[in-house]
C-alpha atoms as a PDB file:
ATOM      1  CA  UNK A   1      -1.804  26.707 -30.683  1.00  0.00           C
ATOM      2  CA  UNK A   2      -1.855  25.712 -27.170  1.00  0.00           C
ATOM      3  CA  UNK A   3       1.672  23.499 -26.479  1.00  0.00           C
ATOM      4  CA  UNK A   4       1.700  20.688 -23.612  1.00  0.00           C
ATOM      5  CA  UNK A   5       5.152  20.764 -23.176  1.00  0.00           C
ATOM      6  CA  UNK A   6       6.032  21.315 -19.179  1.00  0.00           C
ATOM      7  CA  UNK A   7       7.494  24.089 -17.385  1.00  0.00           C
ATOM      8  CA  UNK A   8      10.616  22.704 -15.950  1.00  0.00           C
ATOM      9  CA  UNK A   9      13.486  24.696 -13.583  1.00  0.00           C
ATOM     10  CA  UNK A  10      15.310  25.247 -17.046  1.00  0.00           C
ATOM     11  CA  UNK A  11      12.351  27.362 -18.328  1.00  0.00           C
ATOM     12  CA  UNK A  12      12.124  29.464 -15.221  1.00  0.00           C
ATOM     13  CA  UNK A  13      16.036  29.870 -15.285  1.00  0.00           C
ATOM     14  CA  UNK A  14      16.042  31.685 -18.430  1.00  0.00           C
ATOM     15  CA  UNK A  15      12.890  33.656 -18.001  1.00  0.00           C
ATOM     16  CA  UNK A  16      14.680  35.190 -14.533  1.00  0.00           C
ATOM     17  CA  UNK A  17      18.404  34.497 -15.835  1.00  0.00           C
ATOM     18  CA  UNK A  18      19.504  32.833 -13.673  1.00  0.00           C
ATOM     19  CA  UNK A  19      20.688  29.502 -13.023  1.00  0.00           C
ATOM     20  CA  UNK A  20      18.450  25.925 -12.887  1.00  0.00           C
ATOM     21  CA  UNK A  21      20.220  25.201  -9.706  1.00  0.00           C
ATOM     22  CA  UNK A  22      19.424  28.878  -7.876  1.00  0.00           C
ATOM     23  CA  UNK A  23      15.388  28.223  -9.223  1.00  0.00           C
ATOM     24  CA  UNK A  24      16.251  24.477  -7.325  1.00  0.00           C
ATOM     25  CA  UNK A  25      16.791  25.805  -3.933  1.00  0.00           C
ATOM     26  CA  UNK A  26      14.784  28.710  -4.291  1.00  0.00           C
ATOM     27  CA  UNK A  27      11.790  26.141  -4.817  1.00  0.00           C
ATOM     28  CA  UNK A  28      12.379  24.317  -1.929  1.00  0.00           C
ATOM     29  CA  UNK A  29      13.160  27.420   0.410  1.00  0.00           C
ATOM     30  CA  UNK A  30      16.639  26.938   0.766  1.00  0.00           C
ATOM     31  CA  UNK A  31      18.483  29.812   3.278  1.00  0.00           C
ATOM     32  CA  UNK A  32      21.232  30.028   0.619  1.00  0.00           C
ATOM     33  CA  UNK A  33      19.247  32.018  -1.810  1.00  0.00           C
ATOM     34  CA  UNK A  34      18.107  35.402  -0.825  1.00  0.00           C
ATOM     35  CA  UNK A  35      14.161  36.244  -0.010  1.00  0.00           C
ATOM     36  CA  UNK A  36      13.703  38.600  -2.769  1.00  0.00           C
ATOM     37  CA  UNK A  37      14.848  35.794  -4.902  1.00  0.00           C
ATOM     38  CA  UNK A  38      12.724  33.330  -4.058  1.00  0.00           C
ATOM     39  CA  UNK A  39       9.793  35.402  -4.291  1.00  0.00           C
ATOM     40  CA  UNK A  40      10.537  36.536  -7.835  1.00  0.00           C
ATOM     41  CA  UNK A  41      11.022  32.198  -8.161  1.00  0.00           C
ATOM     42  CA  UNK A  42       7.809  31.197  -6.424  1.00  0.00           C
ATOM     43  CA  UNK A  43       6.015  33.831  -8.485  1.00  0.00           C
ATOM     44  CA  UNK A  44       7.407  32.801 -11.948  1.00  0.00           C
ATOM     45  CA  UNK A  45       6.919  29.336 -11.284  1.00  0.00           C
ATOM     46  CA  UNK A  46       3.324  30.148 -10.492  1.00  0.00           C
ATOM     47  CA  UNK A  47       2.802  31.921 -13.543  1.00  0.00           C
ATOM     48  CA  UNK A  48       4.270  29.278 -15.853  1.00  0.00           C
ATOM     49  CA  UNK A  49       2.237  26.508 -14.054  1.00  0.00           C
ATOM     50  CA  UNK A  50       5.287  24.587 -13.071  1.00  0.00           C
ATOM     51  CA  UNK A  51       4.285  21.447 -11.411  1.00  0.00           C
ATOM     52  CA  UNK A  52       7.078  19.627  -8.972  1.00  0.00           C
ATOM     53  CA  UNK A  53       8.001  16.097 -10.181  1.00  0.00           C
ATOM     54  CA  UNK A  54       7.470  14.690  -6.736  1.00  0.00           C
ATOM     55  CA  UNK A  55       8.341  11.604  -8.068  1.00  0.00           C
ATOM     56  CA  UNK A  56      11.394  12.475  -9.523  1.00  0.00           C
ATOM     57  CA  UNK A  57      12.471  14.051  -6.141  1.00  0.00           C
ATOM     58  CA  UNK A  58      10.991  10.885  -4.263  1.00  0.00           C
ATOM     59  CA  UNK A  59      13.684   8.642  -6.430  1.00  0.00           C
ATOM     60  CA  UNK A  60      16.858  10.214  -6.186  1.00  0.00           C
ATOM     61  CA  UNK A  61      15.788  10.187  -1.889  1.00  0.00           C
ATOM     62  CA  UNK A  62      15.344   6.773  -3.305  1.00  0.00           C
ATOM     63  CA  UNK A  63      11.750   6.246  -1.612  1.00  0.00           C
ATOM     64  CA  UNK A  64       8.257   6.984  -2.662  1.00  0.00           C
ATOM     65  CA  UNK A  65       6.564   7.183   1.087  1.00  0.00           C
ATOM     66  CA  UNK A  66       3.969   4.952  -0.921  1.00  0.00           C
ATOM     67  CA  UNK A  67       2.340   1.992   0.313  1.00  0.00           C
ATOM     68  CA  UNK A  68       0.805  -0.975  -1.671  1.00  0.00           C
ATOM     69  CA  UNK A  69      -2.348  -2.641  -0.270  1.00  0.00           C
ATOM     70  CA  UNK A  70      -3.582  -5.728  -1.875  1.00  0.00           C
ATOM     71  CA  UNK A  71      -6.821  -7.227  -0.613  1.00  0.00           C
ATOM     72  CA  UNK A  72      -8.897  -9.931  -2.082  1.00  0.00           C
ATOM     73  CA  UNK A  73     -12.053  -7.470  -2.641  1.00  0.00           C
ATOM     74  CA  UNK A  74     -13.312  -4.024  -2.031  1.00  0.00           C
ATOM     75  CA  UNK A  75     -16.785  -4.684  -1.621  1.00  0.00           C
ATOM     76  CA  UNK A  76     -15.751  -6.581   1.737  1.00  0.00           C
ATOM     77  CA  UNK A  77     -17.112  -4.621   4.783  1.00  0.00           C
ATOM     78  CA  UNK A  78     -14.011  -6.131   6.897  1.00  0.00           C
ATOM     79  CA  UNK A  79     -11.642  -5.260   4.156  1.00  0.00           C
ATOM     80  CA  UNK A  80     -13.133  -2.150   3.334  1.00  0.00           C
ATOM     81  CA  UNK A  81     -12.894  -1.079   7.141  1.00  0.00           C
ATOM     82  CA  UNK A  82      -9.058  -2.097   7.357  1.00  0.00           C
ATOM     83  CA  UNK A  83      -8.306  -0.010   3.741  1.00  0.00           C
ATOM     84  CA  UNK A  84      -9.542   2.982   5.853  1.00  0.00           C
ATOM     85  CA  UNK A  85      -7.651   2.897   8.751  1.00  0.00           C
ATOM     86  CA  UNK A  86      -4.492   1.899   6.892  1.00  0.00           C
ATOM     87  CA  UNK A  87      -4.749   4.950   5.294  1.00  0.00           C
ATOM     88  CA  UNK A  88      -5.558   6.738   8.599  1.00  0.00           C
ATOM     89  CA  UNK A  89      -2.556   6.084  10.082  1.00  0.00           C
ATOM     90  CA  UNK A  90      -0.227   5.880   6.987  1.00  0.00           C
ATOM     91  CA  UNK A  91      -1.518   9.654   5.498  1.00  0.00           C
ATOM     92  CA  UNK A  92      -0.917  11.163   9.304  1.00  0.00           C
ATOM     93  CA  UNK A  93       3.094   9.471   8.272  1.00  0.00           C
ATOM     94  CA  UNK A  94       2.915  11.380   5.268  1.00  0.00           C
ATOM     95  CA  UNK A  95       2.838   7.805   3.361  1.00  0.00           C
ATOM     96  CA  UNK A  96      -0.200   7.377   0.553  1.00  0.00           C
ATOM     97  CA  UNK A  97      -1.754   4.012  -0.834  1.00  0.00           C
ATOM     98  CA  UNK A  98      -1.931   2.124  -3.922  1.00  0.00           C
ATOM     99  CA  UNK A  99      -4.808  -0.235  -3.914  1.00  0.00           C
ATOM    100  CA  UNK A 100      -5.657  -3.409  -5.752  1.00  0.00           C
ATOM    101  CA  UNK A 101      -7.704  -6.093  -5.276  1.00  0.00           C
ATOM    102  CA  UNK A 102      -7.226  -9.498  -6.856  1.00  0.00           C
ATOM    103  CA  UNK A 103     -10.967 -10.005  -6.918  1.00  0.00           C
ATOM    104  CA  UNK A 104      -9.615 -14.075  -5.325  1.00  0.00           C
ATOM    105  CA  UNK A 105      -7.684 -14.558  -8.482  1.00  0.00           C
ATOM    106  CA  UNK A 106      -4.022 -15.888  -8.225  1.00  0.00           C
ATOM    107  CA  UNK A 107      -3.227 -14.391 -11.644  1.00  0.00           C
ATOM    108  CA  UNK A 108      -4.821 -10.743 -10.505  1.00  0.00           C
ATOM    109  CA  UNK A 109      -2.866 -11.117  -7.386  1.00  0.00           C
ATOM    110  CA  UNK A 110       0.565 -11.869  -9.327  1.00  0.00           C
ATOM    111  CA  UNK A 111      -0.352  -8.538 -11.692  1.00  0.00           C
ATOM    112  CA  UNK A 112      -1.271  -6.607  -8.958  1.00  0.00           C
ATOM    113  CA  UNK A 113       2.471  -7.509  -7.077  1.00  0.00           C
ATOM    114  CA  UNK A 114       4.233  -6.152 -10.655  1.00  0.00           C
ATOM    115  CA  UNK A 115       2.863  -3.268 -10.672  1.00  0.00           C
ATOM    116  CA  UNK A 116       3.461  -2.232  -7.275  1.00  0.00           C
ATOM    117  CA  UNK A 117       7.043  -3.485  -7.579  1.00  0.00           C
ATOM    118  CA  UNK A 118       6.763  -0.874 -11.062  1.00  0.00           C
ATOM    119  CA  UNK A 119       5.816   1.695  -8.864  1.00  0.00           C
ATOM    120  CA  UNK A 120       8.651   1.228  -6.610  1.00  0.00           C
ATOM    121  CA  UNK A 121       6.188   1.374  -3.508  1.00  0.00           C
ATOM    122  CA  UNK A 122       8.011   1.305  -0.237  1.00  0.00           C
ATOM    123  CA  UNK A 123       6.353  -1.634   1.317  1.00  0.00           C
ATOM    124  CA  UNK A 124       3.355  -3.557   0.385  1.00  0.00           C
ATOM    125  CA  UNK A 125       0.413  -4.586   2.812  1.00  0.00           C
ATOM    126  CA  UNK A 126      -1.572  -7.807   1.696  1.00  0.00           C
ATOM    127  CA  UNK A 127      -4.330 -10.464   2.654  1.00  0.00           C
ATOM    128  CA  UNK A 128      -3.767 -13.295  -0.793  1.00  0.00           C
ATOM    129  CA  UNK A 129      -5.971 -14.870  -2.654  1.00  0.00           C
ATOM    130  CA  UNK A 130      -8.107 -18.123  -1.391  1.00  0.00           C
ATOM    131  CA  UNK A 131      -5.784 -19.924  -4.205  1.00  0.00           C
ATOM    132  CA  UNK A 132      -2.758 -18.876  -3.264  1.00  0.00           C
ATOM    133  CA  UNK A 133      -0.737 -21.673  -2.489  1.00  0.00           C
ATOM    134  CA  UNK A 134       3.193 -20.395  -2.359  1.00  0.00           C
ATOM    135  CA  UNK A 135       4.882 -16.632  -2.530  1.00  0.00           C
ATOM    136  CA  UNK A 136       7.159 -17.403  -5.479  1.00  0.00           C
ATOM    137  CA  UNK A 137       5.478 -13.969  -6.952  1.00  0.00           C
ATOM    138  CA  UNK A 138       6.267 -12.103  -3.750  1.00  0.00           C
ATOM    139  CA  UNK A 139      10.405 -12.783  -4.437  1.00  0.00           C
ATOM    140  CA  UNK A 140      10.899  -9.736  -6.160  1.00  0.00           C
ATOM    141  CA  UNK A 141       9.994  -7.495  -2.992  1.00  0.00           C
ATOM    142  CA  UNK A 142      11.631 -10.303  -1.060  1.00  0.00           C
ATOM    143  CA  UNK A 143      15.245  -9.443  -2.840  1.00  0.00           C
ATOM    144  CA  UNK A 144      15.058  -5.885  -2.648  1.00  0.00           C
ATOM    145  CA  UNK A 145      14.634  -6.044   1.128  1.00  0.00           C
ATOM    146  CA  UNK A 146      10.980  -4.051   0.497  1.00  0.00           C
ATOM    147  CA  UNK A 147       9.062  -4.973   3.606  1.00  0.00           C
ATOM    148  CA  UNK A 148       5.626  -7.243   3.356  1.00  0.00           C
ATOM    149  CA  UNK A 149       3.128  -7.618   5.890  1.00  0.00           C
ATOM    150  CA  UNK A 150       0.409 -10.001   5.418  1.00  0.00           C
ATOM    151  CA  UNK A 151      -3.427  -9.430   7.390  1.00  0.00           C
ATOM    152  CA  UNK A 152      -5.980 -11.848   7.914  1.00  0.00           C
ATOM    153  CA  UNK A 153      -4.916 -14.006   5.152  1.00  0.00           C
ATOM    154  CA  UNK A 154      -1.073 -15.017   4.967  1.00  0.00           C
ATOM    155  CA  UNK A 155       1.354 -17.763   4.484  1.00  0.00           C
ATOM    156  CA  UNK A 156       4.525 -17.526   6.858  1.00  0.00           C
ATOM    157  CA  UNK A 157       7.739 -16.376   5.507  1.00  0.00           C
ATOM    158  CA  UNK A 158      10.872 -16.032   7.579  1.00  0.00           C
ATOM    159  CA  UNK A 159      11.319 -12.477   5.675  1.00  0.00           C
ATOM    160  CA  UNK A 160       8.102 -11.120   6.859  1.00  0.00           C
ATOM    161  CA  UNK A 161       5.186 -10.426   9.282  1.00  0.00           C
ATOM    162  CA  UNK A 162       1.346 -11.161   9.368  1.00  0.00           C
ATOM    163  CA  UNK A 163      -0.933  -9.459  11.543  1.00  0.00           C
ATOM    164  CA  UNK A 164      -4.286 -11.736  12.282  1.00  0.00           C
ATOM    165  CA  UNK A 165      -6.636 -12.780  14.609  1.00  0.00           C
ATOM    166  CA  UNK A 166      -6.948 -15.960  16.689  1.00  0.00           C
ATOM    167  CA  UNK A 167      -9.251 -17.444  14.493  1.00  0.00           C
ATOM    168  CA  UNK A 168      -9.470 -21.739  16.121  1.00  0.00           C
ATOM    169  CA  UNK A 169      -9.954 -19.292  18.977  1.00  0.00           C
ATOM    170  CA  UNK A 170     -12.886 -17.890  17.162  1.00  0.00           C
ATOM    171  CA  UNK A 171     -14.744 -21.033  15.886  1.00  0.00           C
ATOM    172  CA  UNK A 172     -13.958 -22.651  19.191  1.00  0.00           C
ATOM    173  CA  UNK A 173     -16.072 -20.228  21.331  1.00  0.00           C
ATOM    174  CA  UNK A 174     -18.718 -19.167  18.664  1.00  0.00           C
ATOM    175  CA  UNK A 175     -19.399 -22.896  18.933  1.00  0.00           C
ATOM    176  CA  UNK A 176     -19.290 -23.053  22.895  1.00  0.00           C
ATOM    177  CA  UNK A 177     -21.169 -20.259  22.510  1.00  0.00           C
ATOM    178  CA  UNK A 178     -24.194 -22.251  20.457  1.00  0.00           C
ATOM    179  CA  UNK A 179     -23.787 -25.715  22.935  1.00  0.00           C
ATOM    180  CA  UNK A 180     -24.193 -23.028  25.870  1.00  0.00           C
ATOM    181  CA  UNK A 181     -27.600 -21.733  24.204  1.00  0.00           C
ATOM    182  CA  UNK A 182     -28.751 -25.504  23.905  1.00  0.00           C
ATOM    183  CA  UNK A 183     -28.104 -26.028  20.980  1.00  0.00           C
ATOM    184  CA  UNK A 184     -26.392 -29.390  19.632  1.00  0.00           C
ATOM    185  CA  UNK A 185     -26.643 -29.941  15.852  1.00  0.00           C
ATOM    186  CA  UNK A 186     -24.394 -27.171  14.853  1.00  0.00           C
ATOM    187  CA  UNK A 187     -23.475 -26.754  11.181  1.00  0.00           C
ATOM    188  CA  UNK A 188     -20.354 -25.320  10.207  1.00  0.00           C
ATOM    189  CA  UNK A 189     -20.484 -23.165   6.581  1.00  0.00           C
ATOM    190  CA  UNK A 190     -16.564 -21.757   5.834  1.00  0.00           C
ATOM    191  CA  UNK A 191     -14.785 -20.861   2.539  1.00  0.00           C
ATOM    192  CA  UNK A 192     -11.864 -22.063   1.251  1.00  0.00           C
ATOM    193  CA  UNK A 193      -9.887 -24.472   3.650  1.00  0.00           C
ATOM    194  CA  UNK A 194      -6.739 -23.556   1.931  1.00  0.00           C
ATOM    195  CA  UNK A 195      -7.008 -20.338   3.361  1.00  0.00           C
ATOM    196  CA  UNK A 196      -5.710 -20.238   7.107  1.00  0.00           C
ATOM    197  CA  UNK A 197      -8.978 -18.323   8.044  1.00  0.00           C
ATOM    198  CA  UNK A 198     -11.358 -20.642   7.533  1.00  0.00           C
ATOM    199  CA  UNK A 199      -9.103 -23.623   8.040  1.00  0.00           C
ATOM    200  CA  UNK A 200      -8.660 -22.530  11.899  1.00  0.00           C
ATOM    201  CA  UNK A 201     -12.081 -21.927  12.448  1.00  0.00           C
ATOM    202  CA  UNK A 202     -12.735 -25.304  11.192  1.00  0.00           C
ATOM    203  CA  UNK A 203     -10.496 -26.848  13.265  1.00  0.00           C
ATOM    204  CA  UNK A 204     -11.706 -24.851  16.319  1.00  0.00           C
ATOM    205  CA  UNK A 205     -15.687 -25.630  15.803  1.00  0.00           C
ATOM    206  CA  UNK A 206     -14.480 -29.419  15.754  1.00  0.00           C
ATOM    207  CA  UNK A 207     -12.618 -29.155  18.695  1.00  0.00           C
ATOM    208  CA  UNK A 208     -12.643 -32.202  21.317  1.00  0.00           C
END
């Protein structure tokens, strides 16, 4: 009968007799324990299918190098393209992503905050929910000092950053744009004008 019970440093220890602490280093190449050693560790351990508890190791260095990324959908082609080069830029820093999407539910976007607090991710990247109206559910990364930066969509908060585009600046010259072509019944279609995306490009195709 096969048994799913995991190799651990323990197990290796008493194949090799030797102790947990000398298989410890020895995994992680440590100058302290001899070559010959570490190949007879590196060998076992490949033999009984040990598997490193990265995670384990990541807590007691008390970080994960994990990043949470919360975005309102996946489908997006905008979002889609920002997804990808956050994960560019935070796989070359040795850093991987957890991704959710709260599919432009407030109640999605509260689980989806949880879980990445759960995970203990190191900082969390967001753009909320059309209905999200305060941050109350952010307060948990907020006390723990874990940083938050918002993207496209955001409220402000003194204890964080957002990273957007000049959007008034947007509507004002797509609009320009259209009067410049001739053109002089111009209809505006936006989303939500709680959201501070579509609320500045309202306010920048009205512009007097």
């Amino acid at each position: 009968m096969t048994s799913n019970k995991e190799t651990t440093i323990y197990d290796i220890a008493r194949a090799l007799n030797i102790s947990a602490s000398t298989v410890s280093r020895g995994l992680n190449n440590h100058p302290h324990v001899r070559q010959d050693t570490r190949k007879k560790i590196i060998t076992a351990a490949r033999k009984m299918e040990y598997q490193r508890n990265k995670f384990a190791t990541n807590l007691r260095q008390r970080c994960t190098n994990t990043i949470g990324v919360v975005v309102p959908r996946l489908n997006s082609y905008f979002q889609s393209r920002v997804i990808a080069g956050i994960e560019k830029v935070a796989n070359q820093s040795g850093y991987h992503l957890i991704i959710s999407q709260s599919l432009e539910s407030l109640k999605n976007e509260i689980a989806s905050i949880s879980t990445m607090f759960n995970a203990r991710i190191d900082g969390l990247i967001v753009s909320i929910a059309c209905n999200t109206r305060n941050l109350k559910h952010f307060d948990i990364l907020f006390k723990k000092k874990i940083p938050v930066v918002f993207f496209d969509r955001f409220i402000e908060h003194p204890d964080c950053i957002s990273v957007v585009i000049d959007n008034y600046k947007a509507g004002y010259e797509a609009t320009m744009h259209l009067i410049d072509q001739g053109c002089r019944r111009i209809i505006y279609i936006g989303g939500n004008l709680y959201s501070n995306v579509y609320a500045d490009r309202l306010s920048g195709y009205i512009y007097r």
